[in-house]
N, C-alpha and C. Protein backbone atom coordinates (compact mmCIF):
# COMPACT_ATOMS: atom_id res chain seq x y z
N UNK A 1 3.89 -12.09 -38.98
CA UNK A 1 5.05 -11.76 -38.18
C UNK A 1 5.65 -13.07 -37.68
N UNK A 2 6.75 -12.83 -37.54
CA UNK A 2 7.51 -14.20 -37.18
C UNK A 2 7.21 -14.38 -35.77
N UNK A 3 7.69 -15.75 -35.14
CA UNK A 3 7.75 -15.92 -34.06
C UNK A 3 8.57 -15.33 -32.84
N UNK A 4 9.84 -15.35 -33.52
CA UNK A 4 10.91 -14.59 -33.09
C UNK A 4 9.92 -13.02 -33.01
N UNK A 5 10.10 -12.00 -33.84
CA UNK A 5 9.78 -11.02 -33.64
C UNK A 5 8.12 -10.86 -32.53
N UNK A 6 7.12 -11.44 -32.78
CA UNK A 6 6.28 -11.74 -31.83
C UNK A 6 6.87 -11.78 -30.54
N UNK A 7 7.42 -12.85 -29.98
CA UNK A 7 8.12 -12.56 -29.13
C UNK A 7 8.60 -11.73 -28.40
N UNK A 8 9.43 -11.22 -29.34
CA UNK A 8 10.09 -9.54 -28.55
C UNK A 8 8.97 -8.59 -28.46
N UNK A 9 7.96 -8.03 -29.40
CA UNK A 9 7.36 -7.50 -29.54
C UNK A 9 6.22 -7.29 -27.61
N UNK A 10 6.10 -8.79 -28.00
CA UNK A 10 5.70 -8.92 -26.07
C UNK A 10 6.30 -9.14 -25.10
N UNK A 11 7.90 -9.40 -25.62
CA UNK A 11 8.78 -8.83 -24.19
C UNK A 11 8.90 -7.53 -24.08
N UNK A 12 9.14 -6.48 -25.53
CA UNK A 12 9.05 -5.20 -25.13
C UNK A 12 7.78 -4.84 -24.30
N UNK A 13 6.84 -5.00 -24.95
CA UNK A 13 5.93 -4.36 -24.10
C UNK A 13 5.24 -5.08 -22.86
N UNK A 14 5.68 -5.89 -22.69
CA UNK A 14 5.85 -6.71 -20.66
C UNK A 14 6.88 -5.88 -19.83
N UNK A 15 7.74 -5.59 -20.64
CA UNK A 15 8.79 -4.36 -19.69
C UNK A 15 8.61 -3.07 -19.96
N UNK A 16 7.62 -2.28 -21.12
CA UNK A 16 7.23 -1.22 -20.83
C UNK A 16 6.59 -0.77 -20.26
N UNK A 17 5.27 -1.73 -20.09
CA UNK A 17 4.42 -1.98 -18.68
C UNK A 17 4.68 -1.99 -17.52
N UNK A 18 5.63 -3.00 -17.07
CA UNK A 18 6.60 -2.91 -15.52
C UNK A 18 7.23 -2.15 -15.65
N UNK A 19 8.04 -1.33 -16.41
CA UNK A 19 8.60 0.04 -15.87
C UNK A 19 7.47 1.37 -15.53
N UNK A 20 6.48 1.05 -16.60
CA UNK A 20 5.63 2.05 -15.78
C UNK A 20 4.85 1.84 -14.73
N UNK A 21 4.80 0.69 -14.23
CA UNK A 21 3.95 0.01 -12.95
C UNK A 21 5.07 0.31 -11.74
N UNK A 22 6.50 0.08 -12.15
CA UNK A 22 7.12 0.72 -11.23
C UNK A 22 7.88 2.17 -10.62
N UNK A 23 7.24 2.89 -11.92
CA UNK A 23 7.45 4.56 -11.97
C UNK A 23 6.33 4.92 -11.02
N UNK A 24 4.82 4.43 -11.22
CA UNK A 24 3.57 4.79 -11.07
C UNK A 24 3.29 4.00 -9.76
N UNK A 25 3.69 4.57 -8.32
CA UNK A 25 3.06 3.75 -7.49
C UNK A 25 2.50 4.51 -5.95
N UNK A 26 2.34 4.07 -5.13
CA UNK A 26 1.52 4.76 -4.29
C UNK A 26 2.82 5.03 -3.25
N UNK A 27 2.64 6.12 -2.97
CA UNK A 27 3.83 6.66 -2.11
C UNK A 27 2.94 6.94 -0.83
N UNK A 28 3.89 7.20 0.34
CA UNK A 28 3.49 7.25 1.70
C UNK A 28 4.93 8.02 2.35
N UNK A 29 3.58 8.91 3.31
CA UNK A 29 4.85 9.36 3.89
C UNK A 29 4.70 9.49 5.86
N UNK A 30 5.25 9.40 6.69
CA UNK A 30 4.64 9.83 7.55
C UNK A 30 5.01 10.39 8.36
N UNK A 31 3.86 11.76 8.73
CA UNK A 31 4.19 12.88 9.26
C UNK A 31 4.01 12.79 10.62
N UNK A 32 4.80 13.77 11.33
CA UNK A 32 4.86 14.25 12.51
C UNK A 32 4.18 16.13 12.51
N UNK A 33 3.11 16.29 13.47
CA UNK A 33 3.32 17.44 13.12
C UNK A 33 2.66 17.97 14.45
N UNK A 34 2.47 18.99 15.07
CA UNK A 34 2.37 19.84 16.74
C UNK A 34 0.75 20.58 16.65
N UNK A 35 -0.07 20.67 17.61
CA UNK A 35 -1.28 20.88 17.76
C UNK A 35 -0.92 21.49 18.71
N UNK A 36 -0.60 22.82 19.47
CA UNK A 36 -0.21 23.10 20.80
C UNK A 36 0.77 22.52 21.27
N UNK A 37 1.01 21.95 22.41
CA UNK A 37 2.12 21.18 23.15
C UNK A 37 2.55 20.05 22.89
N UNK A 38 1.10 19.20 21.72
CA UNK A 38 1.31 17.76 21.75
C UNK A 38 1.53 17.49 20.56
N UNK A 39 2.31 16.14 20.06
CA UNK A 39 2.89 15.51 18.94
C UNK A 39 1.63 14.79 18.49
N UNK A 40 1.62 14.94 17.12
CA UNK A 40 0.71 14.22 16.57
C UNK A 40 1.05 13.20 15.37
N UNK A 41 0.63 11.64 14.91
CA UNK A 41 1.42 11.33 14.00
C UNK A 41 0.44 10.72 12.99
N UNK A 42 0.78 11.51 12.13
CA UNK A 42 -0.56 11.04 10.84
C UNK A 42 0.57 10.40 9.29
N UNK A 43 -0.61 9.74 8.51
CA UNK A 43 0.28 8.98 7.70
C UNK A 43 -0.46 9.56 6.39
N UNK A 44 0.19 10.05 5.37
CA UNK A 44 -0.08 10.44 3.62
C UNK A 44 0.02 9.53 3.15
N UNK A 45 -0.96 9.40 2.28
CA UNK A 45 -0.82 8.38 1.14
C UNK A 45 -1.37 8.84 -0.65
N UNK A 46 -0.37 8.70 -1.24
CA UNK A 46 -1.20 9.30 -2.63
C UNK A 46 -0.70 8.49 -4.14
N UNK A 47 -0.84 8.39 -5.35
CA UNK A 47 -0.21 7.68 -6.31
C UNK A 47 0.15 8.48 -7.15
N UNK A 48 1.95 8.67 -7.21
CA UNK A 48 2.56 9.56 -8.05
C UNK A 48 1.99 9.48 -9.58
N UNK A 49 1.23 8.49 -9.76
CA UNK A 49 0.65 8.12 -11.51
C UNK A 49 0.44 9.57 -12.23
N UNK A 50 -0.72 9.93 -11.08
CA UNK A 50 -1.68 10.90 -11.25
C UNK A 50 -0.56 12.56 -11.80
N UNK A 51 -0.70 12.97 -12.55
CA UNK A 51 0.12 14.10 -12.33
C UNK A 51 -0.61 15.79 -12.02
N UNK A 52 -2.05 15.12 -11.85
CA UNK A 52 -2.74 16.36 -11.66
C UNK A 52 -2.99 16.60 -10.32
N UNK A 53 -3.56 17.65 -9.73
CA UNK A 53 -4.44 17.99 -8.47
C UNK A 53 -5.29 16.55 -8.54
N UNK A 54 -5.61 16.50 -7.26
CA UNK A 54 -7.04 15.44 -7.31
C UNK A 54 -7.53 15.53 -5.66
N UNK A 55 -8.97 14.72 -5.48
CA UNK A 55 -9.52 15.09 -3.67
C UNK A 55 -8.58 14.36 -3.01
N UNK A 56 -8.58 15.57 -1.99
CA UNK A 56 -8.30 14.71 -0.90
C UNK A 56 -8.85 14.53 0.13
N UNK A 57 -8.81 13.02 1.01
CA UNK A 57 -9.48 12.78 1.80
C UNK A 57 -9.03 12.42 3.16
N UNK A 58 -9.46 13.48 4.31
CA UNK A 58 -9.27 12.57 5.38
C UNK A 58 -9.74 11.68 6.29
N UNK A 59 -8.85 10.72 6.77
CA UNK A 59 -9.16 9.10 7.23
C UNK A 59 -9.09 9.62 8.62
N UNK A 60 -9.86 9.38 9.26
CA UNK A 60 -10.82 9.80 10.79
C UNK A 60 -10.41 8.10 11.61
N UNK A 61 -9.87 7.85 12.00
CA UNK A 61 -9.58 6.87 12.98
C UNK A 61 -10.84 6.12 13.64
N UNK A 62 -10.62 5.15 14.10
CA UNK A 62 -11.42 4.38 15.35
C UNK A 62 -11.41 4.42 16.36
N UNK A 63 -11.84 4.38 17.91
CA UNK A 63 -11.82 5.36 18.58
C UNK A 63 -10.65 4.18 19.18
N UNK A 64 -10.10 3.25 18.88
CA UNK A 64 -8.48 2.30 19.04
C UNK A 64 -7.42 3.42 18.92
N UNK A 65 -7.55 4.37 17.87
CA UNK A 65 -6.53 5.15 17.97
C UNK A 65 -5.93 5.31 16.80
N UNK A 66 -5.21 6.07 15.94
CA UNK A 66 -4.18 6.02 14.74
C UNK A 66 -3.29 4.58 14.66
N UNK A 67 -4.08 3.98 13.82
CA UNK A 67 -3.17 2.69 13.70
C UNK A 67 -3.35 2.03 12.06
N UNK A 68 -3.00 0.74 11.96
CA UNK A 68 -2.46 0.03 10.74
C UNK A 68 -3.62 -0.24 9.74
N UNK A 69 -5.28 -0.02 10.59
CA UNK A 69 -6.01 -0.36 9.64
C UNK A 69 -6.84 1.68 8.95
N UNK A 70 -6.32 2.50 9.97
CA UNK A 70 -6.50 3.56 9.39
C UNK A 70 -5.73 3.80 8.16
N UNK A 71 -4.26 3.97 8.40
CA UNK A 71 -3.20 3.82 7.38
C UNK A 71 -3.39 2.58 6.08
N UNK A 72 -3.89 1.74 6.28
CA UNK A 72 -4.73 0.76 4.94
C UNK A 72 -5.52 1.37 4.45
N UNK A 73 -6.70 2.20 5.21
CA UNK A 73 -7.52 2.94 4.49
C UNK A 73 -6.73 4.19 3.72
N UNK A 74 -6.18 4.73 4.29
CA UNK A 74 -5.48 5.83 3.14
C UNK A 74 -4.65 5.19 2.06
N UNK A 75 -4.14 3.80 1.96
CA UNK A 75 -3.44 3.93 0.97
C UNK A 75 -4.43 3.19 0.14
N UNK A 76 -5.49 2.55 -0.05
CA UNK A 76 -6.70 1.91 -1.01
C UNK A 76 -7.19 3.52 -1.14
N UNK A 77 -7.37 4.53 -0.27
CA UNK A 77 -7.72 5.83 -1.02
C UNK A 77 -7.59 6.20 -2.02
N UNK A 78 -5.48 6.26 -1.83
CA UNK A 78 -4.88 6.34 -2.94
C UNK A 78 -4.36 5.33 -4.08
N UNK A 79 -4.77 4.52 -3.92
CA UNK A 79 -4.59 3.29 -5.06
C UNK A 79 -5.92 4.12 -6.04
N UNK A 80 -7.17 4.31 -5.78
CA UNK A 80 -8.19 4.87 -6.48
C UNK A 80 -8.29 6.08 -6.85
N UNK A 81 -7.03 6.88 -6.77
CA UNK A 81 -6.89 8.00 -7.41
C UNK A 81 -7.15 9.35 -6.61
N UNK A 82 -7.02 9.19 -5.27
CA UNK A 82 -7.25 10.31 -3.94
C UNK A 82 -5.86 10.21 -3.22
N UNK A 83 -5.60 11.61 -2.31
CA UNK A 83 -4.06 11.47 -1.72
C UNK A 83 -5.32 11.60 -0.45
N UNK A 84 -4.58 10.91 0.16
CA UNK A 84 -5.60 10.65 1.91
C UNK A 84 -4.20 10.95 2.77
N UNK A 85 -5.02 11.56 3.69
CA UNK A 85 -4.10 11.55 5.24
C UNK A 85 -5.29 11.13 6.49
N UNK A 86 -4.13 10.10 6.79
CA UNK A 86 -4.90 9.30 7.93
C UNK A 86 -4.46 9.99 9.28
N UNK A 87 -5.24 11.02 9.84
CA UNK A 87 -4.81 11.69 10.95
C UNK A 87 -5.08 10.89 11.90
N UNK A 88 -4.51 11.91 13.19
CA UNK A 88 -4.23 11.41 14.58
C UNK A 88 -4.80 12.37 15.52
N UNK A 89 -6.03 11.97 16.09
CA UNK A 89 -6.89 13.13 17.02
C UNK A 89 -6.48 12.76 18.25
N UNK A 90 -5.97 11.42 18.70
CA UNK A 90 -5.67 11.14 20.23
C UNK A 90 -3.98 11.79 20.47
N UNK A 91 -3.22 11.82 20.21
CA UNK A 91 -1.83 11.92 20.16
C UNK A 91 -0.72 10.63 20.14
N UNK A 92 0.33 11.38 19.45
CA UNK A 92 1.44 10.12 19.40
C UNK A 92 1.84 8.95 20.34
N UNK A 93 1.66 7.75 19.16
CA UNK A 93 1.96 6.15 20.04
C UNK A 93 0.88 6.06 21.17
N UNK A 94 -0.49 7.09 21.01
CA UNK A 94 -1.23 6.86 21.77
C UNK A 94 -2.58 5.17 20.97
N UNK A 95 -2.06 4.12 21.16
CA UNK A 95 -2.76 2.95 20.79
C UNK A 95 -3.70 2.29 21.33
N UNK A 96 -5.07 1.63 21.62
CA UNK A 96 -5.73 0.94 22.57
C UNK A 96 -5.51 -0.57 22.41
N UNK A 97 -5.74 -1.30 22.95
CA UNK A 97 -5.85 -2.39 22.53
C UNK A 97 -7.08 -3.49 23.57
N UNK A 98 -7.41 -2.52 24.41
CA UNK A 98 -8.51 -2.89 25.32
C UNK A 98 -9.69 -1.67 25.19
N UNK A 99 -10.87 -1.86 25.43
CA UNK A 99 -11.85 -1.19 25.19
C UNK A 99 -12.01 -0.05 26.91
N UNK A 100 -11.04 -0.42 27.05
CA UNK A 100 -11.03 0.60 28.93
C UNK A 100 -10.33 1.71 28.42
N UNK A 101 -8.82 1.29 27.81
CA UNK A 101 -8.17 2.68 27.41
C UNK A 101 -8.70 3.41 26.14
N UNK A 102 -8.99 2.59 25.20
CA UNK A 102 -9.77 3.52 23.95
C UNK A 102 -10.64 4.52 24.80
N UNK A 103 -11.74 4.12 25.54
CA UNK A 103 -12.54 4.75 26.16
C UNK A 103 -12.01 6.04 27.03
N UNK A 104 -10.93 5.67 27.63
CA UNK A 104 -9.94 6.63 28.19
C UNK A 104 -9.92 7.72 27.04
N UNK A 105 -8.71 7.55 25.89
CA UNK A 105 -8.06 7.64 24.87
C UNK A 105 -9.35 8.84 24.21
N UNK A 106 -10.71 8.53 24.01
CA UNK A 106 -11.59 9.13 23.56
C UNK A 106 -11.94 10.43 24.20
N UNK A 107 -12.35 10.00 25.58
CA UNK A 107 -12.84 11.04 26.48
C UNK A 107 -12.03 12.14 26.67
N UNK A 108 -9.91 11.63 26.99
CA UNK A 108 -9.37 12.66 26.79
C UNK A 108 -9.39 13.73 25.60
N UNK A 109 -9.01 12.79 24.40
CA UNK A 109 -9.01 13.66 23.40
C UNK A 109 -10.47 14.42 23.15
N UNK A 110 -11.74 14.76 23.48
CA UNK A 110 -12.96 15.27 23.08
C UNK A 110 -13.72 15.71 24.48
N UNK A 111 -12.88 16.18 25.53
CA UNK A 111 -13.36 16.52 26.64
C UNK A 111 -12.82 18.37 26.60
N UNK A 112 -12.57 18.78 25.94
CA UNK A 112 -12.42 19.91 25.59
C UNK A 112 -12.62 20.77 23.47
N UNK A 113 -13.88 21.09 23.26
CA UNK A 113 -14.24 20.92 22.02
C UNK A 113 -13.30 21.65 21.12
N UNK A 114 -12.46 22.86 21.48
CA UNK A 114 -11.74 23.63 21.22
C UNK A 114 -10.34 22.65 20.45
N UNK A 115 -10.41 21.82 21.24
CA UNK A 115 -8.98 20.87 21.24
C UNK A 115 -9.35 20.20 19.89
N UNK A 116 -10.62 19.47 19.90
CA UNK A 116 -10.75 18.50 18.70
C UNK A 116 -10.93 19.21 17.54
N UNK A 117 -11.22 20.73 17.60
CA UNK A 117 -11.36 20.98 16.68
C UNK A 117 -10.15 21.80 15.98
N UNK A 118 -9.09 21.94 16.43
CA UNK A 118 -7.42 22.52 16.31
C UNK A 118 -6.96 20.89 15.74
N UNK A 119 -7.13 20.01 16.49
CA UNK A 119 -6.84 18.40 15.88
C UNK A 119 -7.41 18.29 14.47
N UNK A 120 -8.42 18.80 14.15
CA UNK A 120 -9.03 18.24 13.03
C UNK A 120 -8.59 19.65 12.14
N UNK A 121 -8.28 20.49 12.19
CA UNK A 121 -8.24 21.35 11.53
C UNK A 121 -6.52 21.75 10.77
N UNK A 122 -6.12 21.19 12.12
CA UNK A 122 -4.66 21.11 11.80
C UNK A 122 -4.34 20.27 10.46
N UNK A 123 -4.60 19.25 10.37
CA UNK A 123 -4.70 17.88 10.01
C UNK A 123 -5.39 18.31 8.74
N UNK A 124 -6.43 19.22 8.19
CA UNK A 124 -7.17 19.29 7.35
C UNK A 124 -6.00 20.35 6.56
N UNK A 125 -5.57 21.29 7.05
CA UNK A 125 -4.53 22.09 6.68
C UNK A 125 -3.50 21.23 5.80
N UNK A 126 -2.91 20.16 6.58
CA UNK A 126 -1.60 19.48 6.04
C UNK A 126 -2.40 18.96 4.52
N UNK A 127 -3.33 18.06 4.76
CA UNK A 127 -3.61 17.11 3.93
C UNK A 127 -3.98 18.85 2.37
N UNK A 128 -4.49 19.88 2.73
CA UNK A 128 -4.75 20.93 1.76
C UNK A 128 -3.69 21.23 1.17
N UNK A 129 -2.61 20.99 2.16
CA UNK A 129 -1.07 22.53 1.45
C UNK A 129 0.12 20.93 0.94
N UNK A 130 -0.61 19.59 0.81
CA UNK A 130 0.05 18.42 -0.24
C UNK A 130 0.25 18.81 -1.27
N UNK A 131 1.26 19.07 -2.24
CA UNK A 131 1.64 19.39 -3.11
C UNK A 131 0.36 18.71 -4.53
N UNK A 132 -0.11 17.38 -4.03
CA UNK A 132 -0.83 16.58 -4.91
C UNK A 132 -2.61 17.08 -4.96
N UNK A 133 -2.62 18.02 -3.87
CA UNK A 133 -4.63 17.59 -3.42
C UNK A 133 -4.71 19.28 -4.28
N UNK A 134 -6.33 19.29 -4.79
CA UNK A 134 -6.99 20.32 -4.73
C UNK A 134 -7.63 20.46 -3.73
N UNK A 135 -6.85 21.50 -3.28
CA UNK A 135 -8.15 22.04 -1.87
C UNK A 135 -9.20 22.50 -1.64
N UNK A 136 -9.88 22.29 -2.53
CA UNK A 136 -11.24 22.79 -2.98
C UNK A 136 -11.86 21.78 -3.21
N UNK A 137 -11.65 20.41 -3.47
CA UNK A 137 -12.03 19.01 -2.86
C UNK A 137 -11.57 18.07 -2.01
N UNK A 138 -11.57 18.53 -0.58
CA UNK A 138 -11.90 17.93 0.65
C UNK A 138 -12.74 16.76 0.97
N UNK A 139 -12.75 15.91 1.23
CA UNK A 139 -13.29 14.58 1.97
C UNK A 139 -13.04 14.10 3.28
N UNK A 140 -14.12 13.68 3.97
CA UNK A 140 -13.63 12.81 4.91
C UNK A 140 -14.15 11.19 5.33
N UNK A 141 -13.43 10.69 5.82
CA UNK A 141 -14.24 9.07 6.01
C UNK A 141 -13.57 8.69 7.23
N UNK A 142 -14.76 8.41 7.93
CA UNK A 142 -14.28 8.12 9.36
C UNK A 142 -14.88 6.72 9.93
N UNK A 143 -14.15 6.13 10.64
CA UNK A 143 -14.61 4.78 11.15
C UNK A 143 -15.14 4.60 12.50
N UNK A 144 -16.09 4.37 13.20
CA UNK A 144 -16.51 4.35 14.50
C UNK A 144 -16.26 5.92 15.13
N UNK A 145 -15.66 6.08 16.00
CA UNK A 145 -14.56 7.02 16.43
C UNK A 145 -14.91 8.58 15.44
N UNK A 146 -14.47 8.08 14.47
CA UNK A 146 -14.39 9.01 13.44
C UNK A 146 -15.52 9.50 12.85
N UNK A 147 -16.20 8.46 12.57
CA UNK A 147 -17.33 8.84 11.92
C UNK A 147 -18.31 9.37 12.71
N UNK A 148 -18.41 9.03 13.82
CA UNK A 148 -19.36 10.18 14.97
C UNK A 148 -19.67 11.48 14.66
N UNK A 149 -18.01 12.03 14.46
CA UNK A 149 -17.95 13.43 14.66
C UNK A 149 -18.25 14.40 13.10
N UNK A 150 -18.82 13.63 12.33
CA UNK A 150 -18.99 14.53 11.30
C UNK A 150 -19.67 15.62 10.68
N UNK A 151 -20.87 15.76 11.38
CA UNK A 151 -21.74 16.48 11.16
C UNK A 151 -21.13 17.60 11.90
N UNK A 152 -20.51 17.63 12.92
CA UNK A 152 -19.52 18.44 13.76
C UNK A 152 -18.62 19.08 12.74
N UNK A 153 -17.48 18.45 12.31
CA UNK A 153 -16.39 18.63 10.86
C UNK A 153 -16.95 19.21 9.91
N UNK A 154 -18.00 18.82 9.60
CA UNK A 154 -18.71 19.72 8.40
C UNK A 154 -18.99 21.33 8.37
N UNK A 155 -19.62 21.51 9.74
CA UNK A 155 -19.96 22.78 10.28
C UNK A 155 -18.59 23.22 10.65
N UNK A 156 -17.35 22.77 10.78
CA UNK A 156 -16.00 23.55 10.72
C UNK A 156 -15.39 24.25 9.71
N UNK A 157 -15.75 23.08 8.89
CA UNK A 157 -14.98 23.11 7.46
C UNK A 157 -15.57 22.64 6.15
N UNK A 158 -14.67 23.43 5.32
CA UNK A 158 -15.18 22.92 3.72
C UNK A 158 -15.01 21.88 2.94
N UNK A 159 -15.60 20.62 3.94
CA UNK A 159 -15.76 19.53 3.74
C UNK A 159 -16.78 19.09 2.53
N UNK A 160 -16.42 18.53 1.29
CA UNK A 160 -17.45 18.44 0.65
C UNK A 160 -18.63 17.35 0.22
N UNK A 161 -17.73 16.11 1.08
CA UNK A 161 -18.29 14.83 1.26
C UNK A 161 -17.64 14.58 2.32
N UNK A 162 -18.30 13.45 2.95
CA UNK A 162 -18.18 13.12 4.49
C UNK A 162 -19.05 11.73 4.13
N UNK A 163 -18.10 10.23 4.62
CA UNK A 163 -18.59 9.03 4.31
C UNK A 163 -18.37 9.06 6.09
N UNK A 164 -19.47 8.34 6.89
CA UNK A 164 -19.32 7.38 8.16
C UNK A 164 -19.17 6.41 7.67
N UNK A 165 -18.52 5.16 8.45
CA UNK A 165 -18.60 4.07 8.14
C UNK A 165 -18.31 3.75 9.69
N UNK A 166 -19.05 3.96 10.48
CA UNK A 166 -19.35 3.94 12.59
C UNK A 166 -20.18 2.12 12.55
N UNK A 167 -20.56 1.92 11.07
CA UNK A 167 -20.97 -0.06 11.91
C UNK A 167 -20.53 -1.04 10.57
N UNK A 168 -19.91 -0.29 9.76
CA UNK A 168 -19.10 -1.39 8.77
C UNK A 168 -17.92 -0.76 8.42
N UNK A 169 -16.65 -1.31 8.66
CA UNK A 169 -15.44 -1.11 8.31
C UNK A 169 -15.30 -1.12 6.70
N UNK A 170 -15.98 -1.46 5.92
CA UNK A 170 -15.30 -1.90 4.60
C UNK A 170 -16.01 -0.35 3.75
N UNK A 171 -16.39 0.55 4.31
CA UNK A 171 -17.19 1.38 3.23
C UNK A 171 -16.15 1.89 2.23
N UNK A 172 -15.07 2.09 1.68
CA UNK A 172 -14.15 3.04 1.21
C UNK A 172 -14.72 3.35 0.09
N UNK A 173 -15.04 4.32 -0.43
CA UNK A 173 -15.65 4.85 -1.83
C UNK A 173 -15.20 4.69 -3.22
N UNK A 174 -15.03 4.14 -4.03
CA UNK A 174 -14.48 4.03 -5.23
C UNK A 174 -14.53 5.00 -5.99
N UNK A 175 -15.80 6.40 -5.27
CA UNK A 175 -15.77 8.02 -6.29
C UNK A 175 -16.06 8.46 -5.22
N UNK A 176 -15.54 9.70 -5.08
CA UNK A 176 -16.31 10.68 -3.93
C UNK A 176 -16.65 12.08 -4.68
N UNK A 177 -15.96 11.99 -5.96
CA UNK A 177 -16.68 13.58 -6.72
C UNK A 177 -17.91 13.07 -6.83
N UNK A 178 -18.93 14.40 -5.86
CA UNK A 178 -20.33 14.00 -6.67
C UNK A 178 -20.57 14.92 -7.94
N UNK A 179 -19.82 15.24 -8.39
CA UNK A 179 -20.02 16.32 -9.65
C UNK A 179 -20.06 17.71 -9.72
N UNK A 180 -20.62 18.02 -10.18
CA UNK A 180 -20.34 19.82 -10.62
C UNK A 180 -21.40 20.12 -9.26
């Protein structure tokens, strides 16, 4: 083959590649949605690539609150082929940034069990009725905060894996089907 044609041959397919790298990418969306009286604000994350059902997983916060490194964890969820929703158990723009109000922030939200569990259930609902998840594979992964309460979540719901990660931040799973 000539040089010339070589050439094109790998410019075509350098731009058939980047058009599908830029068809195929991880979308986010973020929701607002009501638990009783209070606003809650959770963030979706999933990769349009996929065109099938696939798990979904929800991202359980730190007891800091719904913030930027929960929402990182849902979208590396979905970079690996899971649509994650990173819920919100404390309520909206509720943030810590000192270990007095997290502590606050905690006690309110889990000082009535009824409450956390309408929070978590709500939240388990959205991330089910995603146009992208099979709801029949459920996950959750929770960080400090989050990961406490699982053995709790489990006995709610049809959770089918449940990762803590309460003393290392980096656990995110690269598979969570354990199989048939």
């Amino acid at each position: 083959m000539s040089t010339l044609k070589t050439a094109l041959a790998a410019a075509t397919l350098s731009l058939t590649v980047a058009s599908t790298q830029v068809l195929a990418e991880t979308q986010t969306r973020t929701i607002e949605y009501q638990v009783g009286d209070e606003t809650f604000t959770g963030y979706m994350a999933w990769d349009d690539e996929f065109g099938q059902k696939r798990p979904g997983v929800l991202v359980v916060h730190e007891w800091w609150g719904h913030n930027e490194f929960a929402r990182n964890q849902a979208e590396r969820l979905a970079s690996a082929g899971y649509t994650a929703f990173a819920l919100d158990m404390y309520g909206s723009g509720k943030q810590a940034d000192h270990p007095d109000t997290a502590q606050k922030f905690m006690q309110e939200a889990t000082r009535d069990m009824s409450q956390v569990k309408a929070r978590f259930m709500k939240a388990m609902d959205i991330l089910k009725n995603h146009e992208s998840v099979d709801a029949s594979q459920i996950a959750a992964q929770g960080y400090c905060f989050g990961g406490a309460w699982f053995s709790t979540w489990r006995a709610w719901a049809s959770i089918w894996t449940a990762l803590s990660a309460s003393t290392a931040r980096s656990a995110a799973p690269s598979r969570l089907n354990p199989g048939p």
